[in-house]
Protein backbone atom coordinates (compact mmCIF):
# COMPACT_ATOMS: atom_id res chain seq x y z
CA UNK A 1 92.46 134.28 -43.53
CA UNK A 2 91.95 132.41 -46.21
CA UNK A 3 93.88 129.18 -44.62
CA UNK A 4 91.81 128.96 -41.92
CA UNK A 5 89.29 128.67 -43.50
CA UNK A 6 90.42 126.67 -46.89
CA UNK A 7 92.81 124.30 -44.79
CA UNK A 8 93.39 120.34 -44.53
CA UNK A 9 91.01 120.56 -41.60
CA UNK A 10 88.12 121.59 -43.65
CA UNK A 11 88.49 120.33 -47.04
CA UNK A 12 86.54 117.00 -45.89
CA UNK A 13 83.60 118.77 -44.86
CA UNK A 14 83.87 120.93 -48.53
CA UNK A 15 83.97 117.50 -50.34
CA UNK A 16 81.13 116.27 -48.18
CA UNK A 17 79.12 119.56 -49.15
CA UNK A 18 79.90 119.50 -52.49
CA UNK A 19 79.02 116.10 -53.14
CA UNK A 20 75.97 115.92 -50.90
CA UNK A 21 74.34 119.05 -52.67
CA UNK A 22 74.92 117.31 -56.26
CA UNK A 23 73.45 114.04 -55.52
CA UNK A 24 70.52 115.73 -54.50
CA UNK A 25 70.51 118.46 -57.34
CA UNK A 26 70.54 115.02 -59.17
CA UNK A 27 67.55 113.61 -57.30
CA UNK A 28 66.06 116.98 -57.73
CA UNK A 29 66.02 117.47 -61.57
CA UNK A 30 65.26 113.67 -62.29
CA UNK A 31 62.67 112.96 -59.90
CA UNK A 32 61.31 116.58 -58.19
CA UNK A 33 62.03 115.23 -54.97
CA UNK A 34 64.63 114.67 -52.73
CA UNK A 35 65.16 111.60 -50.60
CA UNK A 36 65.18 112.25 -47.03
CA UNK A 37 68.00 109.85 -45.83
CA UNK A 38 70.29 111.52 -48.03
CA UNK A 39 69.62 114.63 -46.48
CA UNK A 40 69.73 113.72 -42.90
CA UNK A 41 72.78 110.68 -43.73
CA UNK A 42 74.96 114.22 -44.03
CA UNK A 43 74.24 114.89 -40.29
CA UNK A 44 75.92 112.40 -38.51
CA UNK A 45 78.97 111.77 -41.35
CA UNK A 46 79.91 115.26 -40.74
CA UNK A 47 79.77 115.49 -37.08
CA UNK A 48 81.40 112.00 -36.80
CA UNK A 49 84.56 113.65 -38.59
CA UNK A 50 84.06 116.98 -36.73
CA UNK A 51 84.66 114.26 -33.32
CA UNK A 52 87.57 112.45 -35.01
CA UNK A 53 89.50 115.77 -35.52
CA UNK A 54 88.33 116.56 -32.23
CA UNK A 55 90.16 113.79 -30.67
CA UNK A 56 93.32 114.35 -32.83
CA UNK A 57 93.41 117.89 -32.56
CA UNK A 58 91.91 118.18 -28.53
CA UNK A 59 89.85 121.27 -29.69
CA UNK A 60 85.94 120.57 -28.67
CA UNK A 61 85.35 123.51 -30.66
CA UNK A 62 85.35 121.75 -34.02
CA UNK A 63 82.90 119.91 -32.56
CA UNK A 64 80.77 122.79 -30.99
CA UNK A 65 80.57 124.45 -34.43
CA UNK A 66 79.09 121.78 -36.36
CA UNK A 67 76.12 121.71 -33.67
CA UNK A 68 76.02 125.09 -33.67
CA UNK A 69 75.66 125.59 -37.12
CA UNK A 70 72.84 123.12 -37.27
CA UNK A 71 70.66 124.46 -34.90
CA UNK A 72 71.12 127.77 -36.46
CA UNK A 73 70.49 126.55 -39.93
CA UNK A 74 67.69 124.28 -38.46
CA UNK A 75 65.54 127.92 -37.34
CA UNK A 76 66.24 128.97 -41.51
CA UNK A 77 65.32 125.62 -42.45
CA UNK A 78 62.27 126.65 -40.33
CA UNK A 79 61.75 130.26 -41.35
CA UNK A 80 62.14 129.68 -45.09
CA UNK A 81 59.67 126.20 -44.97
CA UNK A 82 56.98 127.91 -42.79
CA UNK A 83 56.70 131.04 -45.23
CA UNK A 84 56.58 128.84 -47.60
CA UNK A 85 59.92 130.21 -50.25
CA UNK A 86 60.88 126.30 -49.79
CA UNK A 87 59.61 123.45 -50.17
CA UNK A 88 60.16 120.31 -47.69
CA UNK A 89 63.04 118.65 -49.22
CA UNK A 90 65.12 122.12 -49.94
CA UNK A 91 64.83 123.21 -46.63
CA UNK A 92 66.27 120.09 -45.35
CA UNK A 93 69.13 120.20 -47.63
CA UNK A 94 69.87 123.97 -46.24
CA UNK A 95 69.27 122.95 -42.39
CA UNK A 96 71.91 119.78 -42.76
CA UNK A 97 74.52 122.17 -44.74
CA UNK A 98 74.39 124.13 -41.08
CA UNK A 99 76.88 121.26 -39.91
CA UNK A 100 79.04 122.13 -42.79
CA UNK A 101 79.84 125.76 -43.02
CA UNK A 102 80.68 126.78 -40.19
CA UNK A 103 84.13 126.53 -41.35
CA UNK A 104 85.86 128.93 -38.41
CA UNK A 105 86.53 128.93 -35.31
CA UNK A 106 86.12 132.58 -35.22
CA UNK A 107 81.97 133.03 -35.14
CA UNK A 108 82.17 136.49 -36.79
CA UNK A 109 83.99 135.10 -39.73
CA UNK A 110 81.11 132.36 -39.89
CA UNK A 111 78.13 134.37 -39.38
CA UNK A 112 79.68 136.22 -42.85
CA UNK A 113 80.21 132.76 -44.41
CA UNK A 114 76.45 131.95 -43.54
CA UNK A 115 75.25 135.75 -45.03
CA UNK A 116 77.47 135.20 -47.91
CA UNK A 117 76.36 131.50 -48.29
CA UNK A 118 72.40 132.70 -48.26
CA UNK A 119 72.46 135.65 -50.32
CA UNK A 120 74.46 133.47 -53.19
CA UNK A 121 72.34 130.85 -53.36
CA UNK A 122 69.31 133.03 -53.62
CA UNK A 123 70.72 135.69 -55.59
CA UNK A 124 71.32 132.74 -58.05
CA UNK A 125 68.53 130.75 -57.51
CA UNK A 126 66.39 134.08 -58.66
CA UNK A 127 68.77 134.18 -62.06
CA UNK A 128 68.17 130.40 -62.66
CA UNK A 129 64.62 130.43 -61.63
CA UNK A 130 63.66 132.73 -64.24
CA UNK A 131 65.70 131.23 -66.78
CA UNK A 132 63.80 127.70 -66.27
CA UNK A 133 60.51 129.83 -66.29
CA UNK A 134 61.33 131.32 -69.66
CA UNK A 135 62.21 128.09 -70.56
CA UNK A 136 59.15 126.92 -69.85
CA UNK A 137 57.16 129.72 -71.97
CA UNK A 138 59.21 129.10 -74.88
CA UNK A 139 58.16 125.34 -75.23
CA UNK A 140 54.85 125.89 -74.11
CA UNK A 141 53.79 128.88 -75.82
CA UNK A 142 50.46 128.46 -77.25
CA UNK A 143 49.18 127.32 -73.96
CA UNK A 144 50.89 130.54 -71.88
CA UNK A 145 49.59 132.73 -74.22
CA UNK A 146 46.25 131.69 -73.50
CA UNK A 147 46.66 131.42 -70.00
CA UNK A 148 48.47 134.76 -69.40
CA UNK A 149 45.51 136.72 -71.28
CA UNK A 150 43.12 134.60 -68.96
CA UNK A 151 45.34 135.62 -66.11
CA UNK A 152 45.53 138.94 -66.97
CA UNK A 153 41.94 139.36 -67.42
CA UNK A 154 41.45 138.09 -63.66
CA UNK A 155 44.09 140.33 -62.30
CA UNK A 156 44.41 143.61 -64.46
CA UNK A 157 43.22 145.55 -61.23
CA UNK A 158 45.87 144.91 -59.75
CA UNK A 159 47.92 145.76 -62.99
CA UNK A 160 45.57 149.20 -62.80
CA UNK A 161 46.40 149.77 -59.18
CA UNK A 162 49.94 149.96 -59.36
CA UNK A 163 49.85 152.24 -62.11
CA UNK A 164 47.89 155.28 -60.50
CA UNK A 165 50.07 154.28 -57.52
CA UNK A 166 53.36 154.68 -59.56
CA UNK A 167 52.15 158.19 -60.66
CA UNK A 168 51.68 159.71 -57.63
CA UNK A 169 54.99 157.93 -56.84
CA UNK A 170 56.87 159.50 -59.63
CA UNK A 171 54.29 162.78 -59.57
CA UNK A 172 55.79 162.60 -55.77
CA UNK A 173 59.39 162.33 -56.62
CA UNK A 174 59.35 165.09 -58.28
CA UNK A 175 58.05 167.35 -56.00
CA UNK A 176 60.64 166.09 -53.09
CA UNK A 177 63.25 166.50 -56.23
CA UNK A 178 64.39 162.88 -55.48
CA UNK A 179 64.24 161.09 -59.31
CA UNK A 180 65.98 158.22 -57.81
CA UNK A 181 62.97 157.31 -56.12
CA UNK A 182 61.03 157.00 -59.72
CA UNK A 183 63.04 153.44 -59.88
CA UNK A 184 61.34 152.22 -56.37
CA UNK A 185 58.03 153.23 -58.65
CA UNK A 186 59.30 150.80 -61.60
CA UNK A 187 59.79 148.03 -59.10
CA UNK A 188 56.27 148.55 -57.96
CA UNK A 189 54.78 148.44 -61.64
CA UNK A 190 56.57 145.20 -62.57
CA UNK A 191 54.98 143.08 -59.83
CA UNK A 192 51.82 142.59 -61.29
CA UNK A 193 53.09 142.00 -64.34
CA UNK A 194 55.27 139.28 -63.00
CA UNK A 195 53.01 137.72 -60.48
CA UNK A 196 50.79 137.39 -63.73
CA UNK A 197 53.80 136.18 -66.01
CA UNK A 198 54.69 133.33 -62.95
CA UNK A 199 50.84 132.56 -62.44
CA UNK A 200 50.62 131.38 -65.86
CA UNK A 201 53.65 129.59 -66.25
CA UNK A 202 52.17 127.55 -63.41
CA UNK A 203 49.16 127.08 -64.71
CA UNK A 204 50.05 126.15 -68.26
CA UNK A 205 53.77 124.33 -67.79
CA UNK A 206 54.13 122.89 -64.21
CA UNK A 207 50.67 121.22 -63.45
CA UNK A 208 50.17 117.57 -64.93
CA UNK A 209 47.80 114.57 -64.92
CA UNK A 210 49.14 111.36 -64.19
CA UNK A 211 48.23 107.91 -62.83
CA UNK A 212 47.77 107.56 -59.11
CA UNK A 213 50.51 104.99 -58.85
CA UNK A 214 52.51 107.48 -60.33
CA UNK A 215 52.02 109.86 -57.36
CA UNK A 216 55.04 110.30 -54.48
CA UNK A 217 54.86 111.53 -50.88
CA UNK A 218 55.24 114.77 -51.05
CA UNK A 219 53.68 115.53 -54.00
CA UNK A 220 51.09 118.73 -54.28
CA UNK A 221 47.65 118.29 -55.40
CA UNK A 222 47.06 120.98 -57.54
CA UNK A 223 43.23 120.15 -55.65
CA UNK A 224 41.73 118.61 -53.50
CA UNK A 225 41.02 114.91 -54.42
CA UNK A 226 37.77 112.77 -53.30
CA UNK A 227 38.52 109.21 -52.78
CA UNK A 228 36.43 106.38 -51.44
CA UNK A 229 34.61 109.42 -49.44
CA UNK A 230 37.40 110.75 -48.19
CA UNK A 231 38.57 113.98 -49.08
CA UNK A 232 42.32 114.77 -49.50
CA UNK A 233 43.13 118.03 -49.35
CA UNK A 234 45.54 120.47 -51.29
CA UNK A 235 48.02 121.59 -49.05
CA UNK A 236 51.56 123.17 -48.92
CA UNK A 237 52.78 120.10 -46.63
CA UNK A 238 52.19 117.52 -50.01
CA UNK A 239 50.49 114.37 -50.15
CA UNK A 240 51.44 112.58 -46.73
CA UNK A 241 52.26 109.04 -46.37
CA UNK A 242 48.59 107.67 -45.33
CA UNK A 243 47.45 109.73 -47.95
CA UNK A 244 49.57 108.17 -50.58
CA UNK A 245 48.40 104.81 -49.46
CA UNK A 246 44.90 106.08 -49.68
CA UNK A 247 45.75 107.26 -53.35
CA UNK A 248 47.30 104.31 -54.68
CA UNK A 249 44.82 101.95 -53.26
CA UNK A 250 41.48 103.25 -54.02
CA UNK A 251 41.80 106.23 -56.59
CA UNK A 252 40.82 105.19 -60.56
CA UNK A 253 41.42 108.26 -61.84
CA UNK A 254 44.20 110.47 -63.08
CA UNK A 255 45.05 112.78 -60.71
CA UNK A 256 46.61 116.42 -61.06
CA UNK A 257 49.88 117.44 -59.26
CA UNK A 258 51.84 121.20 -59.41
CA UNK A 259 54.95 120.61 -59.99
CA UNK A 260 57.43 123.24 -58.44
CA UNK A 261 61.21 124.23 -60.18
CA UNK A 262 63.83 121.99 -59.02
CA UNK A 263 65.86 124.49 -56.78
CA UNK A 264 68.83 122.69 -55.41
CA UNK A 265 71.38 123.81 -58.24
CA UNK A 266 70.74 126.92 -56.56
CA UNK A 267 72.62 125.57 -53.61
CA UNK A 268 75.11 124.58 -55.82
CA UNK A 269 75.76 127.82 -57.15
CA UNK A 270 76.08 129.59 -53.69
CA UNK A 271 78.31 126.57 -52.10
CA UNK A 272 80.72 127.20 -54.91
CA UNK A 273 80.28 131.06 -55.38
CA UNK A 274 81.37 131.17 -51.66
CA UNK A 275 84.51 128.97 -52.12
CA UNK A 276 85.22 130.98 -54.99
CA UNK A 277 85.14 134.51 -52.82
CA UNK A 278 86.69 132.76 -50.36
CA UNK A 279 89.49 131.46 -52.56
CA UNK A 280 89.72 135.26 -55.15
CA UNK A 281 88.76 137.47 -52.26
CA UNK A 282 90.13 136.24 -48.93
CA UNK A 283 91.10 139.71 -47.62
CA UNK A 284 87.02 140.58 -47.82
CA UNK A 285 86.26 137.85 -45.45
């Protein structure tokens, strides 16, 4: 199994994975924004060598994947932008990578490679994500302290909510003699206490002032912004182009943008964790 899938055929569309998602993890971390041409660039690169091999090989299939696999990946890109877990330029990355992966011709084996693929990268994007957060509180302490006691004073209801809920829970458990069910209750009580932890790291690490010629498309207001009587407002879709213009032409004043953490290394980390099962754990797959 695992030569059809790590074979000669393929190991040009790994490379062009591999390096495409580390240019833009590098785009990512040094600007907070990923350039759409190198997104989209991957697109037609990787279905002009799907049609090469196609001509040497005669099998339209190789072909056939790649499309397929893009139109899947472009309803996730879809689902995951529109319910907002990604932001623009993430969900691009993950909707070209659809002309990668499907790395089969059998579209069992690449439906796994897809699950596999997805559950990695967010499995590890989770890890990573709270590792940058705590990051975050560590060199910014004195200003999340004061903003997690300011955000706990807003949202300690909810705090208080989950708790009587969690004792009935566990209160309930017991009755039904199902303890296991106490850890569902545990889950429960740590949500507030992480949407409150996450709220403040926001708050007090991720949104900056800078200049307005400073600002890029794409970039959130952390509000809305009033210039030469126009309002621009904060939205999840950024700062659009005739915005920006707007912006950098008649704004005087700093402005204040939320910056988001850079996720693409999480794509990194599923790309290669799946090579890796791939590679260790062929019979799985």
């Amino acid at each position: 199994m695992v030569s059809e899938i790590l074979n000669p055929e393929n190991w040009f569309l790994i490379l062009l994975g591999l390096i495409w998602i580390i240019v833009a993890v590098l785009q990512d971390l040094r600007r907070r924004e990923i350039d759409n041409l190198w997104n989209f660039s991957l697109i037609p690169i990787a279905l002009a060598y799907r049609l090469g091999v196609f001509i040497f090989n005669g099998n339209y299939w190789f072909v056939l994947n790649g499309l397929i696999g893009l139109a899947i990946f472009f309803i996730l890109h879809n689902l995951f932008y529109y319910s907002r877990l990604f932001a623009g330029g993430d969900a691009k990355l993950l909707m070209t990578l659809g002309v990668i992966l499907p790395l089969s011709y059998n579209w069992m084996l690449n439906f796994k490679i897809f699950g596999v693929f997805i559950l990695l990268f967010l499995l590890g994007g989770s890890v990573y994500s709270l590792i940058w957060a705590f990051c975050l509180m560590i060199m910014n302490w004195k200003n999340f302290k004061k903003e997690f006691l300011k955000q706990w004073k807003i949202y300690q209801k909810m705090f208080l909510f989950a708790l009587v809920f969690v004792v009935l829970w566990v209160v309930f458990a017991f009755i039904i003699n199902q303890t296991i069910f106490i850890l569902i209750g545990l889950i429960v009580l740590l949500f507030p206490i992480l949407f409150v932890f996450s709220k403040s790291i926001e708050e007090s690490s991720m949104v900056k002032r800078i200049n307005p010629d400073k600002v890029t498309e794409g970039d959130w207001l952390y509000e809305d912004v009033l210039v030469g009587g126009k309002k621009i407002k904060s939205n999840w879709e950024g700062v659009s182009a005739k915005e920006l213009e707007i912006i950098q032409k008649k704004c005087k004043k700093k402005i204040l943008i939320k910056y988001g953490i850079p996720f693409t290394p999480s794509f990194l980390f599923g790309f290669v964790g799946l090579l890796f099962l791939i590679w260790r754990y062929w019979w799985w797959f």
